[in-house]
Protein backbone atom coordinates (compact mmCIF):
# COMPACT_ATOMS: atom_id res chain seq x y z
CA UNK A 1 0.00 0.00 0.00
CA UNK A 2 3.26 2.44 0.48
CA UNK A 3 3.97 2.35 -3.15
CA UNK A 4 0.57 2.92 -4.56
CA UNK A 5 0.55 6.06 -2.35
CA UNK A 6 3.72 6.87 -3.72
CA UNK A 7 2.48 6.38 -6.81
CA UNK A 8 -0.35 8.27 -6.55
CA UNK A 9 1.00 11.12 -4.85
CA UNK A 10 4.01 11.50 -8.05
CA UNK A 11 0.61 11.54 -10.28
CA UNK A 12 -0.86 13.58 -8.58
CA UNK A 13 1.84 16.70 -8.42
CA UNK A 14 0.24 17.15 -12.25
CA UNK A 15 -3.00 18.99 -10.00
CA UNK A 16 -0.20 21.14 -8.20
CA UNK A 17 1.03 22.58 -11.92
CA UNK A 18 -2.72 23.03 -12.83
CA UNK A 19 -3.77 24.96 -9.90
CA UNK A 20 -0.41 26.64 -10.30
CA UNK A 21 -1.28 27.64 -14.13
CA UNK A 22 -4.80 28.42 -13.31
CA UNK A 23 -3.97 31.01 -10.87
CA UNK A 24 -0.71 32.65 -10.90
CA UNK A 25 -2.37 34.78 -13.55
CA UNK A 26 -4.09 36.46 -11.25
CA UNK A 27 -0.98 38.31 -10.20
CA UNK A 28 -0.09 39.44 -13.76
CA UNK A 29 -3.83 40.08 -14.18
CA UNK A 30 -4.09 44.16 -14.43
CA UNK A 31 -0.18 44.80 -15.01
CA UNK A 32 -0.70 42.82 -17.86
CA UNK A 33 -3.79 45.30 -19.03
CA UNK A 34 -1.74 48.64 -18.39
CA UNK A 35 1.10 47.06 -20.13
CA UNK A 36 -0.53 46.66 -23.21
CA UNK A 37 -3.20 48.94 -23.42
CA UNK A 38 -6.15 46.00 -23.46
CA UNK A 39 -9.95 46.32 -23.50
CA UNK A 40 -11.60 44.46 -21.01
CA UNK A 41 -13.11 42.36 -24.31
CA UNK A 42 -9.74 41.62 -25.16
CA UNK A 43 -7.79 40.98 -21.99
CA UNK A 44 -10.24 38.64 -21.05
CA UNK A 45 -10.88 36.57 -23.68
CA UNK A 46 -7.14 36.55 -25.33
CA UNK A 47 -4.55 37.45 -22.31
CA UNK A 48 -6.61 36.20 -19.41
CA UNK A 49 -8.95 33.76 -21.11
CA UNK A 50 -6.28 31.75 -24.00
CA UNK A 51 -5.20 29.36 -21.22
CA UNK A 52 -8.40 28.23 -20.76
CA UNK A 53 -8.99 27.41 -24.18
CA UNK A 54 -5.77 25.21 -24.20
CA UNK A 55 -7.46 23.51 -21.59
CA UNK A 56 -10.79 22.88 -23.44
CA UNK A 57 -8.45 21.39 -25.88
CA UNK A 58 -6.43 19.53 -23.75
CA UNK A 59 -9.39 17.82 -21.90
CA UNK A 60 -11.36 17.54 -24.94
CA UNK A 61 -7.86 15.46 -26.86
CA UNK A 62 -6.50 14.16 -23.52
CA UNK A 63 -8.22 11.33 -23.86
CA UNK A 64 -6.43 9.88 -27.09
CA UNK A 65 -2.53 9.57 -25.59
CA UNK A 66 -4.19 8.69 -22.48
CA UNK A 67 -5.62 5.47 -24.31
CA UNK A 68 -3.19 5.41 -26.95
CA UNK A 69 0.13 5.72 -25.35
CA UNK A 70 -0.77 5.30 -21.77
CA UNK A 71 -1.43 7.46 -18.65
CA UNK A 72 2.25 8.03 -17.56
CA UNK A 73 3.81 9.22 -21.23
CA UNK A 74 0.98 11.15 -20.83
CA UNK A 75 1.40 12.21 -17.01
CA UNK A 76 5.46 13.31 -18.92
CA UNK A 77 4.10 15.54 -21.80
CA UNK A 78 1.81 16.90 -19.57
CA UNK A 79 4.93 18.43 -17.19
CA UNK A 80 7.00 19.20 -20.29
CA UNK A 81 3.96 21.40 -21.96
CA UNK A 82 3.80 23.02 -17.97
CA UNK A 83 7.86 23.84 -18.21
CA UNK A 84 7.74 25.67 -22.22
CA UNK A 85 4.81 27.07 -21.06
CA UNK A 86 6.01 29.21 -17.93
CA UNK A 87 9.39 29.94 -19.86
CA UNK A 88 7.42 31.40 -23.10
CA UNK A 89 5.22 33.18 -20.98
CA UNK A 90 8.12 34.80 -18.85
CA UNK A 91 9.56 36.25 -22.27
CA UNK A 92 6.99 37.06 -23.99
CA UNK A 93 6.89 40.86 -25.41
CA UNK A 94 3.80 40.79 -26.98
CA UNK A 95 0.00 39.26 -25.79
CA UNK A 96 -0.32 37.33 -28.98
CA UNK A 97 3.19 35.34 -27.83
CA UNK A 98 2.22 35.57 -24.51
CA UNK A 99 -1.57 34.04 -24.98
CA UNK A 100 0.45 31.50 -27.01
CA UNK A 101 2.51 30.08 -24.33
CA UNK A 102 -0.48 30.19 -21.70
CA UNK A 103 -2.05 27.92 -24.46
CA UNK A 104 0.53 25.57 -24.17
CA UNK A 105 0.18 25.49 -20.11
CA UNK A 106 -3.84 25.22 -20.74
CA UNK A 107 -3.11 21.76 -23.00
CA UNK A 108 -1.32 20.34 -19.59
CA UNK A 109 -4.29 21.59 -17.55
CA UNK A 110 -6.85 19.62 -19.55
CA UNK A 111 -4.92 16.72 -20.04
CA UNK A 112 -3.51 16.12 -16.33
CA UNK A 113 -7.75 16.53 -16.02
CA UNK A 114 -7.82 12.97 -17.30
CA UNK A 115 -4.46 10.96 -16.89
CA UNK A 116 -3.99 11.81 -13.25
CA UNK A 117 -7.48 10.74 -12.01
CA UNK A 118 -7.50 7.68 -14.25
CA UNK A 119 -3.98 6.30 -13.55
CA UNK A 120 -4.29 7.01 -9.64
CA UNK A 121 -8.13 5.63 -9.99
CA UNK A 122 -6.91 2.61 -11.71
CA UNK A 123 -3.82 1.86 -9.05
CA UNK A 124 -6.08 2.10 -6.13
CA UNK A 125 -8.27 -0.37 -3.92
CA UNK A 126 -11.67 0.36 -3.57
CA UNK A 127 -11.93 1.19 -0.34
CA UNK A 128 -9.05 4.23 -0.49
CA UNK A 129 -9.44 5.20 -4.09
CA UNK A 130 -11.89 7.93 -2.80
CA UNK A 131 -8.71 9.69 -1.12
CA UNK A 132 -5.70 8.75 -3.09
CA UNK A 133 -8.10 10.36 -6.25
CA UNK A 134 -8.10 13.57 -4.04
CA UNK A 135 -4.77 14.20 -3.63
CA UNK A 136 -4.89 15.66 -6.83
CA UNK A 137 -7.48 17.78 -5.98
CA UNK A 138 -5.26 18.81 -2.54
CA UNK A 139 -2.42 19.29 -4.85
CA UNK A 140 -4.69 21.52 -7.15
CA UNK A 141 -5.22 23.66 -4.25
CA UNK A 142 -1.43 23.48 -2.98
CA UNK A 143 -0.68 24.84 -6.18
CA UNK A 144 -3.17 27.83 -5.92
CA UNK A 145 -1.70 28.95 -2.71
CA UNK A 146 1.68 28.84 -3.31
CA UNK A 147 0.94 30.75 -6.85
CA UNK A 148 -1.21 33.41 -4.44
CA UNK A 149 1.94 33.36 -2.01
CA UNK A 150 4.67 33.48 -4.68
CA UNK A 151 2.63 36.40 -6.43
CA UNK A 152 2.26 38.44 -3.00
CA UNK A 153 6.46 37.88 -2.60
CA UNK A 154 7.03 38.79 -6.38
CA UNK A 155 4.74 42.10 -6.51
CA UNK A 156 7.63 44.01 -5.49
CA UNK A 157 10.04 43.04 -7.95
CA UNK A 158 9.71 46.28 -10.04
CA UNK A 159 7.57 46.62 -13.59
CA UNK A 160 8.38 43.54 -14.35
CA UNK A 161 7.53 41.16 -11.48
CA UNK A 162 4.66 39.40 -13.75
CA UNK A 163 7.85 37.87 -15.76
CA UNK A 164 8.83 36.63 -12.71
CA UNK A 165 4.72 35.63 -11.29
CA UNK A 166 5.00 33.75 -14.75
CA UNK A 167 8.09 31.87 -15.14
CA UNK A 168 8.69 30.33 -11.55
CA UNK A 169 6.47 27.61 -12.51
CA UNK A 170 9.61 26.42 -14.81
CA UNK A 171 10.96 24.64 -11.18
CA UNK A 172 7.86 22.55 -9.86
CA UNK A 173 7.69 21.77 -13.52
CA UNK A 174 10.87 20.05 -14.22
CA UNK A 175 11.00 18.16 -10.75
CA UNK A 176 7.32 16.80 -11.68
CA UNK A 177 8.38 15.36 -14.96
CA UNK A 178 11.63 13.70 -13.26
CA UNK A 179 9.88 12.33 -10.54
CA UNK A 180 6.78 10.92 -13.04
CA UNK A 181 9.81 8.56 -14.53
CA UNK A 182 9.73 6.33 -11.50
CA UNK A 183 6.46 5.89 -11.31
CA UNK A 184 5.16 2.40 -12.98
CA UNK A 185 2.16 2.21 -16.12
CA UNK A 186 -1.39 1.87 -14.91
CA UNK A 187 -2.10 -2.06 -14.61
CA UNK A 188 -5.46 -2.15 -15.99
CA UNK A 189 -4.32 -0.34 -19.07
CA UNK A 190 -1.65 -2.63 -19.44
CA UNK A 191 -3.98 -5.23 -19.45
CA UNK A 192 -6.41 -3.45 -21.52
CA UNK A 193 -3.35 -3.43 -24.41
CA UNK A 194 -3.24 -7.65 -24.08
CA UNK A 195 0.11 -6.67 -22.61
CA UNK A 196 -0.27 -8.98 -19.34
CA UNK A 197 2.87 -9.73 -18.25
CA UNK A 198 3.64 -6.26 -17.71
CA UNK A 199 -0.10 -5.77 -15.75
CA UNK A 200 1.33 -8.80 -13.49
CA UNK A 201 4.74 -7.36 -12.82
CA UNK A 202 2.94 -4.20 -11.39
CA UNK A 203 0.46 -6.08 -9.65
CA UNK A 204 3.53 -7.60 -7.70
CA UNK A 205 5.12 -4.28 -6.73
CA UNK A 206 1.72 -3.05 -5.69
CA UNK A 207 2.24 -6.01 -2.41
CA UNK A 208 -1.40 -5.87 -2.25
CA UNK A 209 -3.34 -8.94 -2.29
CA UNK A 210 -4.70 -8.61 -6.32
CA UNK A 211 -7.49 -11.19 -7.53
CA UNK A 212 -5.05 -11.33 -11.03
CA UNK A 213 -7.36 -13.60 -12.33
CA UNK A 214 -11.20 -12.31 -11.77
CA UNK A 215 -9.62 -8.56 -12.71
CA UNK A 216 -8.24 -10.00 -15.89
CA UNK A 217 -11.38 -11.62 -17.19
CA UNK A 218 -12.92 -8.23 -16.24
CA UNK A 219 -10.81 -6.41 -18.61
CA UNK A 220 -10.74 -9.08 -21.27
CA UNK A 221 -14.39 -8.96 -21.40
CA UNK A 222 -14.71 -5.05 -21.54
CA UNK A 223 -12.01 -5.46 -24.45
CA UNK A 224 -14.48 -7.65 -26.19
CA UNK A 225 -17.12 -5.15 -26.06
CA UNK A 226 -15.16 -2.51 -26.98
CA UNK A 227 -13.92 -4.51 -30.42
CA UNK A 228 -17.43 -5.93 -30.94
CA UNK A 229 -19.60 -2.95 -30.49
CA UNK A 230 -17.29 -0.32 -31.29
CA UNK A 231 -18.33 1.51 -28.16
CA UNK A 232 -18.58 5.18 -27.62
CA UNK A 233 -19.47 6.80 -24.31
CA UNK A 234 -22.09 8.05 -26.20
CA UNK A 235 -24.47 4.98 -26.94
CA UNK A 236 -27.68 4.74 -24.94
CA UNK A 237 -26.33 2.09 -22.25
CA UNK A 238 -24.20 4.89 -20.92
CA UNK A 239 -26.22 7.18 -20.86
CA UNK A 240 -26.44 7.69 -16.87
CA UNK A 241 -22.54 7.84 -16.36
CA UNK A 242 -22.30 10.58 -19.20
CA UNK A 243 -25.51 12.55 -17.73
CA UNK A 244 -23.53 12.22 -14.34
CA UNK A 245 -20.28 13.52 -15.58
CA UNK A 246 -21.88 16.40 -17.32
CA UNK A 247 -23.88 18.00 -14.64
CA UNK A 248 -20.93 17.56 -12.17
CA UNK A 249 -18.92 19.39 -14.31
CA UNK A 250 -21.57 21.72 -15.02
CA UNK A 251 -22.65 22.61 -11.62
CA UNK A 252 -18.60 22.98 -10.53
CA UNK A 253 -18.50 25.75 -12.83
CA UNK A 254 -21.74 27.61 -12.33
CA UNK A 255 -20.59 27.84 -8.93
CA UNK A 256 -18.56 30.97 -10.31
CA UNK A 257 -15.41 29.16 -8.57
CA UNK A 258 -12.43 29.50 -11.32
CA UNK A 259 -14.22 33.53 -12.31
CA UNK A 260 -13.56 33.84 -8.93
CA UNK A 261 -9.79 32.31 -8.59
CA UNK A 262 -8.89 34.02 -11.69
CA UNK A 263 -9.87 37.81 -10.74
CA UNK A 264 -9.68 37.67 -6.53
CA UNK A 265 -7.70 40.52 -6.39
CA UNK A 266 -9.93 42.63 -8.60
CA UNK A 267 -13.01 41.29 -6.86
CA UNK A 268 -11.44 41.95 -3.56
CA UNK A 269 -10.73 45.89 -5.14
CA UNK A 270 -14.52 45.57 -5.90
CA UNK A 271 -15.40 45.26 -2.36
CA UNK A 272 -12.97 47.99 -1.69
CA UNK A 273 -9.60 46.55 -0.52
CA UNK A 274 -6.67 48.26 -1.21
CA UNK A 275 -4.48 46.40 -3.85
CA UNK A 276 -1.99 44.86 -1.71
CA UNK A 277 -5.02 43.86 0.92
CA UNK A 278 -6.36 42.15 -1.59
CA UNK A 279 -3.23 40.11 -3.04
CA UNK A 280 -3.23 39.12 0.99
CA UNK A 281 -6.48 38.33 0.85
CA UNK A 282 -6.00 36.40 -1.68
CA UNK A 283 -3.51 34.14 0.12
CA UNK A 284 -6.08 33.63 2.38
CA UNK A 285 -8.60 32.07 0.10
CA UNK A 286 -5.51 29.86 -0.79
CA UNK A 287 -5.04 29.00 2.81
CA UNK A 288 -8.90 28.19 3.52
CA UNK A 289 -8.63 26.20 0.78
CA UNK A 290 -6.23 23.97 1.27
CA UNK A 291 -7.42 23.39 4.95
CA UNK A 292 -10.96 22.29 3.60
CA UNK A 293 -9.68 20.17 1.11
CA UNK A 294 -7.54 17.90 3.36
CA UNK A 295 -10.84 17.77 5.42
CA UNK A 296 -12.28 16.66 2.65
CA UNK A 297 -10.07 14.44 1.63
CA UNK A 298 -10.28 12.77 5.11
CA UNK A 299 -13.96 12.47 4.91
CA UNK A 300 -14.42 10.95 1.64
CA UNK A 301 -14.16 7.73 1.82
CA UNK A 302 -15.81 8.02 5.24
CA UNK A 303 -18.76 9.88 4.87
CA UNK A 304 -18.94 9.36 1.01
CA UNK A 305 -19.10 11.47 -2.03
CA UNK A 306 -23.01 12.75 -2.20
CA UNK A 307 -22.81 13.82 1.58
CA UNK A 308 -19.75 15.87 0.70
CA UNK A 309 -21.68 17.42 -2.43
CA UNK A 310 -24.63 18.39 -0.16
CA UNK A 311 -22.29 20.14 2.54
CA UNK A 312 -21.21 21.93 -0.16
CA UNK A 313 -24.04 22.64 -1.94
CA UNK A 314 -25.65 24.49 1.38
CA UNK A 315 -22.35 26.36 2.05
CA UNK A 316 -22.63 27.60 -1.58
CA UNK A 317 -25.78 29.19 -1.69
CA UNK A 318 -25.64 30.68 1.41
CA UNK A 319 -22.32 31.97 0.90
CA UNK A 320 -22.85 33.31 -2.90
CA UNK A 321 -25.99 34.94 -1.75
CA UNK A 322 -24.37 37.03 1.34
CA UNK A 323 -21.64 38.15 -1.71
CA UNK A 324 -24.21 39.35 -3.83
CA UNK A 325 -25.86 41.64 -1.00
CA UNK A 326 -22.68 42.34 0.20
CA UNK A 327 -22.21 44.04 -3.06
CA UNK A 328 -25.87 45.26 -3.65
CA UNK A 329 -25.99 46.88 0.25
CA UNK A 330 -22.43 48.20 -0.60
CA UNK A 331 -21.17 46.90 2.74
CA UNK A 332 -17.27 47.97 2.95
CA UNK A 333 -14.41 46.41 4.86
CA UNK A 334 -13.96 42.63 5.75
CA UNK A 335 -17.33 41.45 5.15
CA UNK A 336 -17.06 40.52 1.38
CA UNK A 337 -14.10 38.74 2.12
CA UNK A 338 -15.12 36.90 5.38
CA UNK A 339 -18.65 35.33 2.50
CA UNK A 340 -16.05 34.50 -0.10
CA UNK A 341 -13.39 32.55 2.75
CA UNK A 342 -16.74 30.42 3.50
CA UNK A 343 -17.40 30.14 -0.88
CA UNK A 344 -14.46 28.71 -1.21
CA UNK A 345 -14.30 26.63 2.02
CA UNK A 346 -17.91 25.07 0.89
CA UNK A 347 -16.14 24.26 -2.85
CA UNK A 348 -12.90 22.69 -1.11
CA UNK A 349 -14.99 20.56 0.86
CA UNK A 350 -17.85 19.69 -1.53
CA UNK A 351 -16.80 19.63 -5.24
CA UNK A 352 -12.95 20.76 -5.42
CA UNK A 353 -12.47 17.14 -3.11
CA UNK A 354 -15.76 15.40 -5.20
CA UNK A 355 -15.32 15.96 -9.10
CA UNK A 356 -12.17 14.04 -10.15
CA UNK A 357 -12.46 11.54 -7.87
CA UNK A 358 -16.41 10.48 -9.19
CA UNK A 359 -15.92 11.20 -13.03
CA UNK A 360 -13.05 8.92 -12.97
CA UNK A 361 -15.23 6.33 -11.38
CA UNK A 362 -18.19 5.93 -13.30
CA UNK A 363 -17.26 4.87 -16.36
CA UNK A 364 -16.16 1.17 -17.77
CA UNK A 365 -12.27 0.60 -18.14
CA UNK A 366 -12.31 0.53 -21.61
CA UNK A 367 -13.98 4.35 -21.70
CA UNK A 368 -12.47 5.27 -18.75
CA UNK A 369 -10.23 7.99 -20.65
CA UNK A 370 -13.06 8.83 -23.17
CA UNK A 371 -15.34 9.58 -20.70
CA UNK A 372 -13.63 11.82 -18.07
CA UNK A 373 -12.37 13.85 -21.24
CA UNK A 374 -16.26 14.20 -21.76
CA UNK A 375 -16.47 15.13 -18.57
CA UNK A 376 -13.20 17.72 -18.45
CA UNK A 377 -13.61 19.26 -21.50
CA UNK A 378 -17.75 20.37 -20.39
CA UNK A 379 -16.12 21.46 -17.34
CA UNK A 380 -13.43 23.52 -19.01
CA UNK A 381 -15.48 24.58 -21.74
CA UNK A 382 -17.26 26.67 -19.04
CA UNK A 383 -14.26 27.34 -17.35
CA UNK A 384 -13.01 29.37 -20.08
CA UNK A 385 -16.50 31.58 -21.41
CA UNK A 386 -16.83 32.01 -17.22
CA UNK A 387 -14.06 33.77 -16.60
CA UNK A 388 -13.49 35.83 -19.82
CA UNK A 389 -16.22 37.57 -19.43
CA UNK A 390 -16.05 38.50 -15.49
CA UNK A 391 -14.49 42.00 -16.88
CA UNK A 392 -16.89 42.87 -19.27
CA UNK A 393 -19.99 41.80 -16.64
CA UNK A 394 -18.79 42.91 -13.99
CA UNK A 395 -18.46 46.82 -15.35
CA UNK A 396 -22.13 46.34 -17.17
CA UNK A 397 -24.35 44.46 -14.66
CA UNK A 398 -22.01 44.82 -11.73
CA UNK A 399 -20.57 41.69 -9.34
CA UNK A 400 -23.87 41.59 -7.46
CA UNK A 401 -26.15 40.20 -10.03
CA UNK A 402 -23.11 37.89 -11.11
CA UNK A 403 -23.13 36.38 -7.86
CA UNK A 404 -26.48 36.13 -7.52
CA UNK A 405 -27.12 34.05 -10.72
CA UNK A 406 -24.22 31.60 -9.23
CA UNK A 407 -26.32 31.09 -5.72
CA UNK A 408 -29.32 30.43 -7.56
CA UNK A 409 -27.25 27.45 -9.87
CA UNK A 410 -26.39 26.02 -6.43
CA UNK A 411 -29.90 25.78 -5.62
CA UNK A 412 -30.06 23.50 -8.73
CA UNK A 413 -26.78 21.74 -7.78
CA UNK A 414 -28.42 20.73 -4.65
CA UNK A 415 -31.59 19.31 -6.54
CA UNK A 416 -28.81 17.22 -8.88
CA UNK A 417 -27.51 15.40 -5.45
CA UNK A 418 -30.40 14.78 -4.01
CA UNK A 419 -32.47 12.87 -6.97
CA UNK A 420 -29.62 12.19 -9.62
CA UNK A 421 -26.51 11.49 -8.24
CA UNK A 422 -25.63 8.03 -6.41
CA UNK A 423 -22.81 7.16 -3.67
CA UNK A 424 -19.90 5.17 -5.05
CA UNK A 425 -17.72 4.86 -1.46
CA UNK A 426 -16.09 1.53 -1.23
CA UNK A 427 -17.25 -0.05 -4.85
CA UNK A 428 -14.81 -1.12 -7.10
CA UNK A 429 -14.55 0.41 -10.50
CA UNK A 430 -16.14 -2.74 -12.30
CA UNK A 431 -18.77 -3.06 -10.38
CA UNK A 432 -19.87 0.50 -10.59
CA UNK A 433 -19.46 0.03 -14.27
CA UNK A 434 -22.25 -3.01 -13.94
CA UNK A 435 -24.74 -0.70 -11.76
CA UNK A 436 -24.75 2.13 -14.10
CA UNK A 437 -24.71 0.99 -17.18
CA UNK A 438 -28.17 0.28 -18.48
């Protein structure tokens, strides 16, 4: 059991560079503006928004050297993308060059979307895979604070500090993609490739007691349907996994969370806080977040996924709803802050430590890949109109109404979990594949 932690731990480092990527923009964010004379049309869709679009791509194309080539080339490319992508962006003079390399770091995001979760998904037993699956959502949030706390330390560092905001990622980068080398291939796509010596060789290093046998005729008969059938995630049997991945994805972004990670020091100079009160800020929302995902990553595989999704869901809509009075009332000072610590404390412990971990269980080995690239690529899809237009709405119908349209999608999140979504704690990936599949 050691190793597999080990294992999964390596893998999951890929959700430190994403939640690295995702937000040390943030820091760059209006520099970036002033520097180049943008419109808010521009800035957000092209400077601020391009990375997101690499990750639509990413998760929407993830899924073919996933299957293809395996889960840890993939898990390589995915930290070699991260390390051009920091560098470019560092140098860049231009935003055309600059959106270019963000691109690049966007293709990593969406990709490490779907190899992570599936290889540590896939090296896990049942009854931890809930937890080993989050550490890439801890590391996600790891990565956010540390790009909040390397942007407060950098601010200083003259005119051009964003260079610097920008191309520290080049480190965590390179020692991901060396440590990714001594991790072993995913066993069940080994043996989804016929290439079964291999599967059994990591089975052995694993030290865990493996039913070789039963697993093997599992995946021989999946391969069967796949060849026979030529099966697509999107045939009518599956149509309750897909349905399921879609409105998890859905509902994670009409929360408002990554609009909000993107611009929290502009949202913070909303509420009016100073600018460096709100890059603090900021490093508080990193902070809270990190604590509420290790608690959530404690209590998955205890209390289960849906009970997590419904603590959430109530933190959400109350929180998102005292933001958008907050900013209707006017109310100054701490109080806009205080709603948006217990925002993202209710995503941390709901969704942020739910969504990877359930889209990577719900579908059959043989779709595994296809299917949480379904999944990534709705969720990142969203993730990228979201947040490029946050400028533009929020200087036409102002943050309140913004925030009030994202408590009222919570209220349908919360309908979702109670009549839609079912537990998977504690049942192994083929026999979650039998329940749901009609």
């Amino acid at each position: 059991m050691k190793k597999i932690v080990i294992w999964s731990l390596i893998a999951s480092l890929a959700g430190f560079l994403f939640g690295f990527d995702t937000v040390v923009i943030s820091g760059a964010d209006k520099k970036l503006q002033l520097l180049w004379n943008s419109s808010d049309a521009f800035h957000g869709t092209v400077v601020m928004g391009m990375a997101l679009w690499g990750t639509v791509i990413g998760a929407l194309f993830g899924g073919i050297p996933t299957n293809k080539i395996g889960r840890k080339k993939t898990l390589l490319f995915i930290g070699i993308l991260f390390f051009f992508s920091a560098i470019g962006s560092a140098f860049a003079n231009n935003p055309f060059v600059f959106a270019a390399f963000r691109f690049l770091g966007g293709l990593g995001v969406g990709a490490s979307t779907i190899a992570a979760p599936a290889y540590i998904s896939e090296i896990s037993p049942a009854r931890d895979r809930g937890k080993l699956v989050a550490f890439y959502q801890f590391n996600i949030v790891l990565g956010i604070l540390l790009a909040f706390l390397s942007n407060y330390l950098l601010s200083d560092f003259g005119e051009n500090s964003w260079r610097w905001m920008m191309g520290v990622q080049a480190i965590p980068s390179v020692i991901y993609t060396l440590f990714v080398f001594s991790i072993p291939e995913s066993p069940r796509w080994l043996l989804s490739k016929s290439r079964n010596s291999d599967a059994q060789k990591v089975l052995k290093l694993m030290g865990q007691e493996v039913d070789y046998e039963k697993m093997m005729s599992e995946i021989t008969l999946d391969n069967k349907n796949a060849i026979d059938s030529r099966d697509t995630i999107f045939l009518k049997k599956y149509r309750t996994p897909l349905l399921l991945a879609f409105f998890i994805a859905f509902f994670n972004q009409l929360s408002g969370i990554n609009a909000f990670l993107y611009y929290s020091p502009r949202i913070f100079q909303e509420a009016g806080l100073g600018e460096s009160t709100a890059l603090l800020s900021s490093i508080g929302i990193g902070a809270i977040n990190l604590v509420f995902t290790l608690i959530g990553v404690f209590l998955i595989d205890r209390l289960g996924r849906k009970v997590l999704m419904y603590i959430g869901s109530v933190g959400y809509i109350i929180s998102l709803s005292l933001v958008a009075l907050a900013f209707f009332l006017k109310w100054q000072g701490i109080a806009v802050p205080i709603f948006l610590f217990l925002f993202v404390a209710s995503h941390a412990i709901g969704q942020g430590a739910v969504i990877w971990v359930f889209i990577s269980e719900i579908f059959p080995n043989h779709l595994r890949a296809s299917g949480q690239s379904f999944g990534s690529t709705t969720h990142w899809v969203l993730a990228a109109i979201i947040p490029s237009l946050i400028p533009f709405l929020f200087s036409t119908i102002g943050p309140g109404v913004v925030f009030l349209f994202f408590a009222i999608m919570m209220v349908f999140q919360l309908v979702f979990v109670a009549f839609m979504m079912p537990e998977t704690k504690g049942v192994s990936l083929e026999e979650l594949s039998k329940k749901l599949i009609k």
